[in-house]
Structure formats: C-alpha cells, structure tokens
C-alpha atoms as a PDB file:
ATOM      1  CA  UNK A   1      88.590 108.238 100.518  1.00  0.00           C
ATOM      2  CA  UNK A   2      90.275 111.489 101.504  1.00  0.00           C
ATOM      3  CA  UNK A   3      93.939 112.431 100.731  1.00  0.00           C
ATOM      4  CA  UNK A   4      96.681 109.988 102.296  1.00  0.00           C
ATOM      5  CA  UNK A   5      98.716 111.530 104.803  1.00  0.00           C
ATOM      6  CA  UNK A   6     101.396 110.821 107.787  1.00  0.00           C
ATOM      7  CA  UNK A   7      98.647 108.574 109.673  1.00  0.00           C
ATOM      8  CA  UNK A   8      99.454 108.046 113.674  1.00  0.00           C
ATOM      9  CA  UNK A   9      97.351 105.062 114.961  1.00  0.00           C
ATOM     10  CA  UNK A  10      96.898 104.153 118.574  1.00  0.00           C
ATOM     11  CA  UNK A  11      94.148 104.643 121.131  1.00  0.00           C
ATOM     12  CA  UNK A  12      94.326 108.769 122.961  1.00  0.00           C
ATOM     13  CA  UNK A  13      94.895 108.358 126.494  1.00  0.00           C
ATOM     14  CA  UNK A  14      93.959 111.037 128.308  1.00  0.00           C
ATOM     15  CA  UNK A  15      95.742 112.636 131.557  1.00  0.00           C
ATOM     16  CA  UNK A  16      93.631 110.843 134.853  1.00  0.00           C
ATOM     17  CA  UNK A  17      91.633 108.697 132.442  1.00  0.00           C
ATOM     18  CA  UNK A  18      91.478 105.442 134.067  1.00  0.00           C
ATOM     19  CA  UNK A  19      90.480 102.139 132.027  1.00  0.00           C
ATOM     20  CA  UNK A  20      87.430 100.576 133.371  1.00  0.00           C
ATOM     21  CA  UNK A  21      88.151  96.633 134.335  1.00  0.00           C
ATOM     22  CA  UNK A  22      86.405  94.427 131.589  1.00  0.00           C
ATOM     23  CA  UNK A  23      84.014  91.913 132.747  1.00  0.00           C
ATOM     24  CA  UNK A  24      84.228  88.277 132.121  1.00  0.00           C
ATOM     25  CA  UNK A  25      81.062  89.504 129.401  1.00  0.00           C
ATOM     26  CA  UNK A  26      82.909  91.368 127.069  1.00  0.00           C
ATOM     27  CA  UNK A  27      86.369  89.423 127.585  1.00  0.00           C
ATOM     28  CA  UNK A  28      83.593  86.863 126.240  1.00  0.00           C
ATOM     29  CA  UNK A  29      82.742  89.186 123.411  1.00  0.00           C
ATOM     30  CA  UNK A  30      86.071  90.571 122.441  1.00  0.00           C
ATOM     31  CA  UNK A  31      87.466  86.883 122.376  1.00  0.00           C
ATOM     32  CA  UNK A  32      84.181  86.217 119.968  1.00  0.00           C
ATOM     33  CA  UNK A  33      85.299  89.146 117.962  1.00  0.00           C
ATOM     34  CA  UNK A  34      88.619  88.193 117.330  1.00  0.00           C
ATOM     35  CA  UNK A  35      87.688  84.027 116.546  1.00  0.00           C
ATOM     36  CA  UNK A  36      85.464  85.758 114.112  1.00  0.00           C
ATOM     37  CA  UNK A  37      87.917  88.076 112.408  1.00  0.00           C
ATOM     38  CA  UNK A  38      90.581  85.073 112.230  1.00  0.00           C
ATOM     39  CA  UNK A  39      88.076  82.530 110.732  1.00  0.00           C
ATOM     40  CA  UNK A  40      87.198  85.783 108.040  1.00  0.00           C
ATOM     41  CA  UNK A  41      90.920  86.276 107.441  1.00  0.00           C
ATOM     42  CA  UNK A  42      91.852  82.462 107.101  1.00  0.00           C
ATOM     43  CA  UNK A  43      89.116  81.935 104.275  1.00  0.00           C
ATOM     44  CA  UNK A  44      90.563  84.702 102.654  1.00  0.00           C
ATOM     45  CA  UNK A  45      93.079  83.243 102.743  1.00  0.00           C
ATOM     46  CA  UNK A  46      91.951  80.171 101.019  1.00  0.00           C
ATOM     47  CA  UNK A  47      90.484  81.710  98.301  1.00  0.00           C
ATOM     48  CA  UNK A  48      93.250  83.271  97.063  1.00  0.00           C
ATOM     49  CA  UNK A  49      95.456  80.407  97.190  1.00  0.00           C
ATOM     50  CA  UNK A  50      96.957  80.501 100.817  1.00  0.00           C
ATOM     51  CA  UNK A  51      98.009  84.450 100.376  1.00  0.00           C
ATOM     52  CA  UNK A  52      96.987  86.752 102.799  1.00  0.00           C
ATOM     53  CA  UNK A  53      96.506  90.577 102.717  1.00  0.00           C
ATOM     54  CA  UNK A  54      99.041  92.889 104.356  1.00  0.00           C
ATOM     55  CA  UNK A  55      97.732  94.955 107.565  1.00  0.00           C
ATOM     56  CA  UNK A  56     100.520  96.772 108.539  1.00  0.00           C
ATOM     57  CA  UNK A  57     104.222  97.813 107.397  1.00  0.00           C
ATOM     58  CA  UNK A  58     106.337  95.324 109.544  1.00  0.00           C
ATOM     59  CA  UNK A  59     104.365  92.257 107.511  1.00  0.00           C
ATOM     60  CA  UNK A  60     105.889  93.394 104.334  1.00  0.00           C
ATOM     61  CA  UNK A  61     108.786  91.533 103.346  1.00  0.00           C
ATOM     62  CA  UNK A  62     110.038  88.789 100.552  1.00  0.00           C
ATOM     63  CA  UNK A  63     107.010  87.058  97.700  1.00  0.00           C
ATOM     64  CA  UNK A  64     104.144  89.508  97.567  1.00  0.00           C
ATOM     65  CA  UNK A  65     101.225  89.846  94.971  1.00  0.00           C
ATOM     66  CA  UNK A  66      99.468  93.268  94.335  1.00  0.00           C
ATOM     67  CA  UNK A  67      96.071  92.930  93.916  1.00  0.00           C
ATOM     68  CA  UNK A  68      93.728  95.158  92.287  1.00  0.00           C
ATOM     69  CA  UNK A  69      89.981  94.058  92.767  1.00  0.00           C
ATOM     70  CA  UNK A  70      88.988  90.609  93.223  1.00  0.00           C
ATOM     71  CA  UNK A  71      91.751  88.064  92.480  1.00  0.00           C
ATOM     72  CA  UNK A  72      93.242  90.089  89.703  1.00  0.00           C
ATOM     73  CA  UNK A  73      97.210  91.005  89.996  1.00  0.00           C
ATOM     74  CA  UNK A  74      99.611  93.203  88.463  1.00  0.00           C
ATOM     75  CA  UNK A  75     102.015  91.190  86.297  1.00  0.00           C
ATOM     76  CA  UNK A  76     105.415  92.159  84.591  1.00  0.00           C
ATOM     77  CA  UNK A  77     105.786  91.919  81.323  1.00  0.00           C
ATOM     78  CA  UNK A  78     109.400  91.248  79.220  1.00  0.00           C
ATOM     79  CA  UNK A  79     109.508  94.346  77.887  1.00  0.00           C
ATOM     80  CA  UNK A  80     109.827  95.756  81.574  1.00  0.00           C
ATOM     81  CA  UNK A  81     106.257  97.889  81.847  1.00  0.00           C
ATOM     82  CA  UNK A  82     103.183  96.122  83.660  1.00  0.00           C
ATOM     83  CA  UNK A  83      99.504  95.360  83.345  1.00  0.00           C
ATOM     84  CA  UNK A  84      97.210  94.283  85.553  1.00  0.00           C
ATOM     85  CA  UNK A  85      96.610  90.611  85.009  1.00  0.00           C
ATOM     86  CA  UNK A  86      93.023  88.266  84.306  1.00  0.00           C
ATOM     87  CA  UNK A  87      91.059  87.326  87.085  1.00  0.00           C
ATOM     88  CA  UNK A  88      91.973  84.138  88.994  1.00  0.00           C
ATOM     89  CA  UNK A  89      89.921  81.355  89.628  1.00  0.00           C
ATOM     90  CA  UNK A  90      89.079  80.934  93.392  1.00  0.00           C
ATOM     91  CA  UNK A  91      91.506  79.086  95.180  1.00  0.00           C
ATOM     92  CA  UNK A  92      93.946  79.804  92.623  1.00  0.00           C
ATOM     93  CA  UNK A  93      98.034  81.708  94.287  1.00  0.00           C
ATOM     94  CA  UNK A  94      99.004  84.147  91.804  1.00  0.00           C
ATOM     95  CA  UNK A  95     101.377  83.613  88.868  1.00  0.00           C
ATOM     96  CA  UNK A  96     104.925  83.653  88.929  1.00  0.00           C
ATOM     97  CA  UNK A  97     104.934  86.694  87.016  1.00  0.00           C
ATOM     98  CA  UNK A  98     102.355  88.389  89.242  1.00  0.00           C
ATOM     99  CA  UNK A  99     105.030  87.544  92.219  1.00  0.00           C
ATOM    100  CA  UNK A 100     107.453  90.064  93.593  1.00  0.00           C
ATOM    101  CA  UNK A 101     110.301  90.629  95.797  1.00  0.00           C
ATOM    102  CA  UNK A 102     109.834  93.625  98.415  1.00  0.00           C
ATOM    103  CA  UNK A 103     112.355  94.616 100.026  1.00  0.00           C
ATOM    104  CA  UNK A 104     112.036  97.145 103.559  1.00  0.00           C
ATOM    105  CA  UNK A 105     113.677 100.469 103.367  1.00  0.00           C
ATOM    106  CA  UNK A 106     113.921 102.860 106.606  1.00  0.00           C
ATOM    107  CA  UNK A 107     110.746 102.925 108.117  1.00  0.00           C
ATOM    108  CA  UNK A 108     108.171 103.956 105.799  1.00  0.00           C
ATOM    109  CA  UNK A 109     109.080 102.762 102.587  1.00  0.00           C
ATOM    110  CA  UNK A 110     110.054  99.235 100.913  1.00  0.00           C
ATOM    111  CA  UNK A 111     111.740  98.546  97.235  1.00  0.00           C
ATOM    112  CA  UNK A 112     109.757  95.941  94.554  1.00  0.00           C
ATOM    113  CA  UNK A 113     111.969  93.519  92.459  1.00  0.00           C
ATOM    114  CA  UNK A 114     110.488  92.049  89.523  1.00  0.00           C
ATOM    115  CA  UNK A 115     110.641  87.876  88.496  1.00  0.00           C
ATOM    116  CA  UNK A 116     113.465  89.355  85.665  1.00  0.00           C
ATOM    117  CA  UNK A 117     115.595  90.933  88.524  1.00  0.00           C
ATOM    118  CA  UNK A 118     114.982  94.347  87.763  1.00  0.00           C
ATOM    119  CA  UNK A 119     113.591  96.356  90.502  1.00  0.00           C
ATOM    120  CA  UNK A 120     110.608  98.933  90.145  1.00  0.00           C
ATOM    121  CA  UNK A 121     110.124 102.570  89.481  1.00  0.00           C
ATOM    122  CA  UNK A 122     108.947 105.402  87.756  1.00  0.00           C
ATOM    123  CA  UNK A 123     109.232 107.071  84.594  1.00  0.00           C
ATOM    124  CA  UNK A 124     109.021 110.905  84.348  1.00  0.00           C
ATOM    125  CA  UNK A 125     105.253 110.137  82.848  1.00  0.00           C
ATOM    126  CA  UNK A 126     104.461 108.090  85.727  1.00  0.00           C
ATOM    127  CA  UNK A 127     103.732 104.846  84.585  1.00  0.00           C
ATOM    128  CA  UNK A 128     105.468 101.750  86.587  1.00  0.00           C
ATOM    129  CA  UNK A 129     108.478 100.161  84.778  1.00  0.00           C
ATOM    130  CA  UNK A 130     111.024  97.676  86.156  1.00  0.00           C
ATOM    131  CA  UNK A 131     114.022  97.981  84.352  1.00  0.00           C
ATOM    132  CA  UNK A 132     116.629  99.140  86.675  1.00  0.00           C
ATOM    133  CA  UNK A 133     119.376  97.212  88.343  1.00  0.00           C
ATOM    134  CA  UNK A 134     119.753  98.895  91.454  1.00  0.00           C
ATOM    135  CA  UNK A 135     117.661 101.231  93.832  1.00  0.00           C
ATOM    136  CA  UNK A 136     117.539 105.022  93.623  1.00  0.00           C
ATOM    137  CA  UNK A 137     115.091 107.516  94.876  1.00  0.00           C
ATOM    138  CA  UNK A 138     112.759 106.588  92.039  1.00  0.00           C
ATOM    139  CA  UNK A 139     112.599 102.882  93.150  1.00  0.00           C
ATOM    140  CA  UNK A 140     111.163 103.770  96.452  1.00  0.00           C
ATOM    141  CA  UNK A 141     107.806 102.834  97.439  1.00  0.00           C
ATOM    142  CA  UNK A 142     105.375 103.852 100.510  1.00  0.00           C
ATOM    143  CA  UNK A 143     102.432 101.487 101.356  1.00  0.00           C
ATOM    144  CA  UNK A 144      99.888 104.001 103.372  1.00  0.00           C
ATOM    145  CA  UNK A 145      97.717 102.216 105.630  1.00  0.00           C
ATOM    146  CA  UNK A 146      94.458 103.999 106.231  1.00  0.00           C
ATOM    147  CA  UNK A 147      90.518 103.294 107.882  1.00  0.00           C
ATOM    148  CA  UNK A 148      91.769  99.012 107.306  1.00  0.00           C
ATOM    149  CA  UNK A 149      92.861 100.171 103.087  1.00  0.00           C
ATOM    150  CA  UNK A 150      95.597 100.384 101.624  1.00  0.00           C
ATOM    151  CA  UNK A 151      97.135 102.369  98.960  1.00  0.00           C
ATOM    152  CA  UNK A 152     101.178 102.831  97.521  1.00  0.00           C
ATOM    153  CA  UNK A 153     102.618 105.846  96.959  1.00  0.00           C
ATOM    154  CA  UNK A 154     105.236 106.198  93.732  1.00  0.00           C
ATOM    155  CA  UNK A 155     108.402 108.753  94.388  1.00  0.00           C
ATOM    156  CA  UNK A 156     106.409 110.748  92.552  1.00  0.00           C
ATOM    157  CA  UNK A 157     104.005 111.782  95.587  1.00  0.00           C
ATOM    158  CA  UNK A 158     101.455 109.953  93.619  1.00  0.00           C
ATOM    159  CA  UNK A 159      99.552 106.812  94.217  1.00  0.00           C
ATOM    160  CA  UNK A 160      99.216 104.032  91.660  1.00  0.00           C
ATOM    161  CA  UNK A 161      96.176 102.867  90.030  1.00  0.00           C
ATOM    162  CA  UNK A 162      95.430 101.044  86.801  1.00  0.00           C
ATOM    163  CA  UNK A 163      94.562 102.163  83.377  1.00  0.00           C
ATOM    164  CA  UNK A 164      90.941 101.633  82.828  1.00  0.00           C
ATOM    165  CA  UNK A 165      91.271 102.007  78.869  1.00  0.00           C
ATOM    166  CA  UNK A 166      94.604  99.239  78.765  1.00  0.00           C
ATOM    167  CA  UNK A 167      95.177  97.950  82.066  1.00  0.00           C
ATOM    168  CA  UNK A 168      98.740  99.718  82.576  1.00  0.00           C
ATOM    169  CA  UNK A 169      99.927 100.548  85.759  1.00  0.00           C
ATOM    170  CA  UNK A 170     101.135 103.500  86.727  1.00  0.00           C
ATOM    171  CA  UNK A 171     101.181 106.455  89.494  1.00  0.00           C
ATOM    172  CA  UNK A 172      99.013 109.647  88.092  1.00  0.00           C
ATOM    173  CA  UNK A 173      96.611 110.357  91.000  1.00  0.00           C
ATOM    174  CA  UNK A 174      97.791 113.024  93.823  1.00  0.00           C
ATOM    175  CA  UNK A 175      94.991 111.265  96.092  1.00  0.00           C
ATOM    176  CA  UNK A 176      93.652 108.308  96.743  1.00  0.00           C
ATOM    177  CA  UNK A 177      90.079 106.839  95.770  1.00  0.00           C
ATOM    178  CA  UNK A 178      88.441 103.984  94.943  1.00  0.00           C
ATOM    179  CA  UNK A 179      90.636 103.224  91.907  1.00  0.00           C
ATOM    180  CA  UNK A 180      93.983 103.394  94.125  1.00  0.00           C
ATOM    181  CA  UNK A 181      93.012 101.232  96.854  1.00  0.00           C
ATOM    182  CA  UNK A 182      94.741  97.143  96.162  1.00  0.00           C
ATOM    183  CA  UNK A 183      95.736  94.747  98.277  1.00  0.00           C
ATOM    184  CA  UNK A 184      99.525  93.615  98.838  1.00  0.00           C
ATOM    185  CA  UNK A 185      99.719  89.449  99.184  1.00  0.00           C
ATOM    186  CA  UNK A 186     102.317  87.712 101.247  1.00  0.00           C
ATOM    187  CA  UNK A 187     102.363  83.882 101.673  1.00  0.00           C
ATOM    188  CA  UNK A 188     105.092  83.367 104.159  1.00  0.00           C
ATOM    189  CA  UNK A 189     103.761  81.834 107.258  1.00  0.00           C
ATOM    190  CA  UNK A 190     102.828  84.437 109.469  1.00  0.00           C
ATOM    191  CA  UNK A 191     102.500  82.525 112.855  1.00  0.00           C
ATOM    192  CA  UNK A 192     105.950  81.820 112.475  1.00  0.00           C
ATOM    193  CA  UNK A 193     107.114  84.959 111.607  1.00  0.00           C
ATOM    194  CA  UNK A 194     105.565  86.507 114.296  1.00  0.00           C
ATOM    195  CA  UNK A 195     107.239  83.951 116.968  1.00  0.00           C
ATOM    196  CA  UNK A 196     110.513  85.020 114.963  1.00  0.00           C
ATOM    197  CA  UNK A 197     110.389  88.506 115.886  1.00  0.00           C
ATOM    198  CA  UNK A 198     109.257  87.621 119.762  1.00  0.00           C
ATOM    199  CA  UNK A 199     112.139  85.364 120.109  1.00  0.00           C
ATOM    200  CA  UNK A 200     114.534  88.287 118.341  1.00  0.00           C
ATOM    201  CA  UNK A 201     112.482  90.943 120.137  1.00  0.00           C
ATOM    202  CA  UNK A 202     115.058  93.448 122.172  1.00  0.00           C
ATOM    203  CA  UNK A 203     117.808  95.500 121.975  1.00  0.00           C
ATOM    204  CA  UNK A 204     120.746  94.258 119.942  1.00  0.00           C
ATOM    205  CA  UNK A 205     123.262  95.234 122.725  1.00  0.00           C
ATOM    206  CA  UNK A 206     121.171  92.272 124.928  1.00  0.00           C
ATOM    207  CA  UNK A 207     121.982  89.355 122.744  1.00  0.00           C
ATOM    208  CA  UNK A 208     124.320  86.603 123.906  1.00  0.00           C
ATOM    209  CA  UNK A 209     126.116  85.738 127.001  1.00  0.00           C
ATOM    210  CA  UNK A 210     125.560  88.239 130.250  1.00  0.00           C
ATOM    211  CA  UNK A 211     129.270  88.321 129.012  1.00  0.00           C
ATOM    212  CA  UNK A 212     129.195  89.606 126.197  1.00  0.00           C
ATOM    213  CA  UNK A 213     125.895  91.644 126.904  1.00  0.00           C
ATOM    214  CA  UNK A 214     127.927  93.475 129.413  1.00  0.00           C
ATOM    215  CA  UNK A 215     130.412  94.373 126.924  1.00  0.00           C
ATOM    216  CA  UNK A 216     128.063  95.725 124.506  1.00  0.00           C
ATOM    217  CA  UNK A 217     126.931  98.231 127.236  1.00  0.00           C
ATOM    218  CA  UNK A 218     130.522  98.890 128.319  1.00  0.00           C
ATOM    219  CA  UNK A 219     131.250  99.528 124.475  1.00  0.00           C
ATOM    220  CA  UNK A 220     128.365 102.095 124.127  1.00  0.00           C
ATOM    221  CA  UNK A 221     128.869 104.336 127.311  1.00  0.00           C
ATOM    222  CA  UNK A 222     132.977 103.295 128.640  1.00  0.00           C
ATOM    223  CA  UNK A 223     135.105 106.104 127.424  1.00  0.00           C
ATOM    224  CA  UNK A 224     138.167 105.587 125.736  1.00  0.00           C
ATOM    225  CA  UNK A 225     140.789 107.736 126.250  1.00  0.00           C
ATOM    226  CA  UNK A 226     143.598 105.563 126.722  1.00  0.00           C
ATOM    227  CA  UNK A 227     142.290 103.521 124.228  1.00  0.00           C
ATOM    228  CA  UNK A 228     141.899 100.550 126.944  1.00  0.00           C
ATOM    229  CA  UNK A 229     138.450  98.857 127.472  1.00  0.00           C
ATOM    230  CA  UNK A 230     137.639  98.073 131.070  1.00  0.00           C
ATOM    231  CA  UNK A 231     135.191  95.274 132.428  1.00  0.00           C
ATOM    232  CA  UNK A 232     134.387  94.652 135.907  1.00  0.00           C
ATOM    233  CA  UNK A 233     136.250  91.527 136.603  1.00  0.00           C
ATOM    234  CA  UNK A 234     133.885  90.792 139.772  1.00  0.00           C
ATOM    235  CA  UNK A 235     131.465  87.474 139.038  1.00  0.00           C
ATOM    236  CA  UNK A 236     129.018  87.580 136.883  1.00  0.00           C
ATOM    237  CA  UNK A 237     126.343  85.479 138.380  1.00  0.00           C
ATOM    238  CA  UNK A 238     124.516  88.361 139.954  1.00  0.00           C
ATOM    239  CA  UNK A 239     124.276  89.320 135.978  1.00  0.00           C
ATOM    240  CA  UNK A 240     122.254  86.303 135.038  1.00  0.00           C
ATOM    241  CA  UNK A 241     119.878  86.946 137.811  1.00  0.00           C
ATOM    242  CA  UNK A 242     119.365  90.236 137.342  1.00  0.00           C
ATOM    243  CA  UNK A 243     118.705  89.606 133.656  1.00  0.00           C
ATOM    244  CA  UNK A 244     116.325  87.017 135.140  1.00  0.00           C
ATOM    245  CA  UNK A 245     114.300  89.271 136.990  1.00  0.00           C
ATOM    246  CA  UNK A 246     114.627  92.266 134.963  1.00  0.00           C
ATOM    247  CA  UNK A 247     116.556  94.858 136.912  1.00  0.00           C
ATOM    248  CA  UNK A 248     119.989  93.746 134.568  1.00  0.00           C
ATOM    249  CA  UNK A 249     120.477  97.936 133.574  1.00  0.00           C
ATOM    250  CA  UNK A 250     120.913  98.806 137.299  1.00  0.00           C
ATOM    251  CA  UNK A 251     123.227  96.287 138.093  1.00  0.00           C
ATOM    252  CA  UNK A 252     125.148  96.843 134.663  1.00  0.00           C
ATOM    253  CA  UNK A 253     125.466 100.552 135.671  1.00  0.00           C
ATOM    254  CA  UNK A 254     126.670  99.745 138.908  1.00  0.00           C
ATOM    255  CA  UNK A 255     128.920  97.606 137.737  1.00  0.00           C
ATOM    256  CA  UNK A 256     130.399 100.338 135.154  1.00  0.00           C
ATOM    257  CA  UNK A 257     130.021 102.740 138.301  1.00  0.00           C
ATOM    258  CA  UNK A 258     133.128 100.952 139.971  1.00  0.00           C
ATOM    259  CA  UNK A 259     134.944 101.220 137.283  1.00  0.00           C
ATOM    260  CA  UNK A 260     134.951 105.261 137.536  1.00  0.00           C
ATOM    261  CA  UNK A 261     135.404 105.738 133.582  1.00  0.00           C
ATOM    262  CA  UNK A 262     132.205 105.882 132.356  1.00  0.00           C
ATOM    263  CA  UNK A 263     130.301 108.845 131.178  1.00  0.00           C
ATOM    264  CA  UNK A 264     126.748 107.801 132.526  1.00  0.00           C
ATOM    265  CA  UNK A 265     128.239 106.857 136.033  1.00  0.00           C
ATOM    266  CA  UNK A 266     130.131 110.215 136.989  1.00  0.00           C
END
C-alpha cells in the first residue's frame, strides 16, 4: 500500500459536466449494490460479536476494539505496555481489556483511554504505552482512511503495527503496508447514531425558539458600542414561516436591517 497522506475523497466535477439521469435499471442495480454491501457488513458484524468496523472519522467515538487480522485485538496489560491478544472464537465481542475509550480531537485526530484510565501514547522508542493521566501531543492519534483500509498514525509520524517476534505494539514504520493495516471496532448502535446527528444536524446559532434563534444571529453580527443589544420588537410569526420554508437568513437580515446597527446590514 503506498505511503499515507492528506487523502481528499469525493467524486471531480468538472466545469459543464452534466450528470446523465439514471434509469429505473441501474437505480435497480445500485439499490442491489447497496442491499448487498449491508447484508456483507451486518454478518460482519455478527461474527465478531455485534462490533462493526469503522469507515470513516465521524464514526469514531466511545468503546472501540483494534483489530489486527482476523478476530485478534490489542489488549492492555497492568504494567501499562500492550500486546496483541489470541484469536477469538467467531461470534465472540472482544474482551474488556481489548476495549477502549476514544475520544475525538479537532478534526483529524482522536485520543485512546485504556480499561485502567490511563490514556495512550508513545515512548521515545516507539512502542505504545498507556500510562499517562492526561493528553499531550504524544497521546494524539490519526486514523488514515485509504482505498476502504485503514491505518493509525502515532505522534511520531509513524504508523503502528505489531511485533511479529512478541506481539508488542508499537509505531516503527514511516509507511504503511500490509502489517499496519487493522480494523477499529465500535458497537454503539449506528442507526441511531446516525438519526442523532440528523436531528442535531445545523448550525448551533439555529437551535431553539425563532426567539432565541434570532438572538443568536443578532449576537454574532449586532455591534455593540453602547453596550446595548437590540432586537426587532416587530412579531415574530413571519420568523417561524420563514424558518418553515427556508428563506429564515433573509428575513433575519432584514429584520437586523431596521435596526440600522448592524455590520452586515449597512
């Protein structure tokens, strides 16, 4: 597999390229496709004991398992270093000490908390230990998704892999092959964490009330030089229908407009 690097997915659209309309044969197809790739996924599933693997960024958060082959995961030890542990019968979640806590950081990168409460790093050799108590640089983790595999990179710059000669784990390898690829394992329930994130989809400024929306937005852009917030006292009923209908930033800004002390309606 060739060297990691910043990856930018999506489809290139090019200037005056216009989509061709689908027919009803490959809607039939694609819709195929996808029954297929969800049956694949959900007996995965199964056999590892109702944990699924990781496809993107935004799925990793809370329990997760990494996996290194088939059914085998990394475990912590007491002594704060880890090894990757036997194989698992099929069927079989991982064990409790083969469970971690990830936490997101930014964008890119996510922290790993142990069963013992200690989070995980690096030492200057490279190999994994969890023995600190709270995050620094060397705590840091990035998961690089690549061609459907998926590899972590240490603070190091390095990727982790495991010690063929004792099963350690640590981060040695300035690209990543065969040997770095895993699997991370989650076993919160997807479906409903993706209806989570619709229902909290949007802007935070457009949570609540149309009241208190419009505040928000008055907060962000309303100068302040007297120190004196101002909100258009007129009713607020043309709010909720513009929300409705989804013109509510025109009618916000007008609103603001009348009020003549606002930076973005001058």
């Amino acid at each position: 597999m060739a060297e990691y690097s910043a990856v930018r997915t999506g489809r290139l659209k090019l200037k005056g390229h216009k989509d061709l309309k689908p027919t009803k044969k490959h809607k039939s197809k694609k819709r195929t496709h996808e029954e297929a790739v969800a049956a694949s996924d959900k007996e995965d599933m199964i056999k590892h004991g109702g944990w699924w693997s990781v496809q993107s960024f935004s799925q990793i958060s809370g329990t997760l398992a990494i996996e290194f082959g088939e059914r085998c995961y990394i475990k912590a030890l007491d002594n704060g270093l880890f090894v990757l542990g036997p194989p698992h019968d099929e069927g079989d979640p991982p064990s409790p000490e083969e469970i971690f806590t990830a936490f997101p950081v930014g964008e890119t990168k996510i922290t790993l908390k142990s069963g013992y409460g200690k989070y995980l790093g690096i030492d200057k050799n490279g190999i994994v230990v969890g023995r600190s108590d709270a995050v620094s640089a060397l705590e840091q983790w990035e998961p690089v998704f690549q061609d459907g595999k998926l590899a972590l990179q240490a603070a190091n710059s390095k990727f982790v892999s495991v010690s063929p000669e004792d099963d350690s784990f640590y981060a040695q390898s300035i690209t990543a092959g065969p040997d770095e690829i895993l699997k991370l394992r989650c076993n919160k329930d997807l479906e409903a964490d993706i209806e989570s994130k619709k229902k909290n989809k949007g802007p935070i400024e457009e949570k609540g009330s149309v009241e208190q929306i419009e505040i928000n937005y008055v907060k962000q852009f309303q100068k302040f030089q007297d120190k004196k917030m101002r909100i258009n006292t007129e009713s607020r009923e043309v709010l909720k229908s513009a929300k409705a209908e989804g013109y509510l930033h025109e009618v916000l800004l007008d609103r603001r407009s009348k009020m003549k002390s606002d930076r973005m309606c001058k």
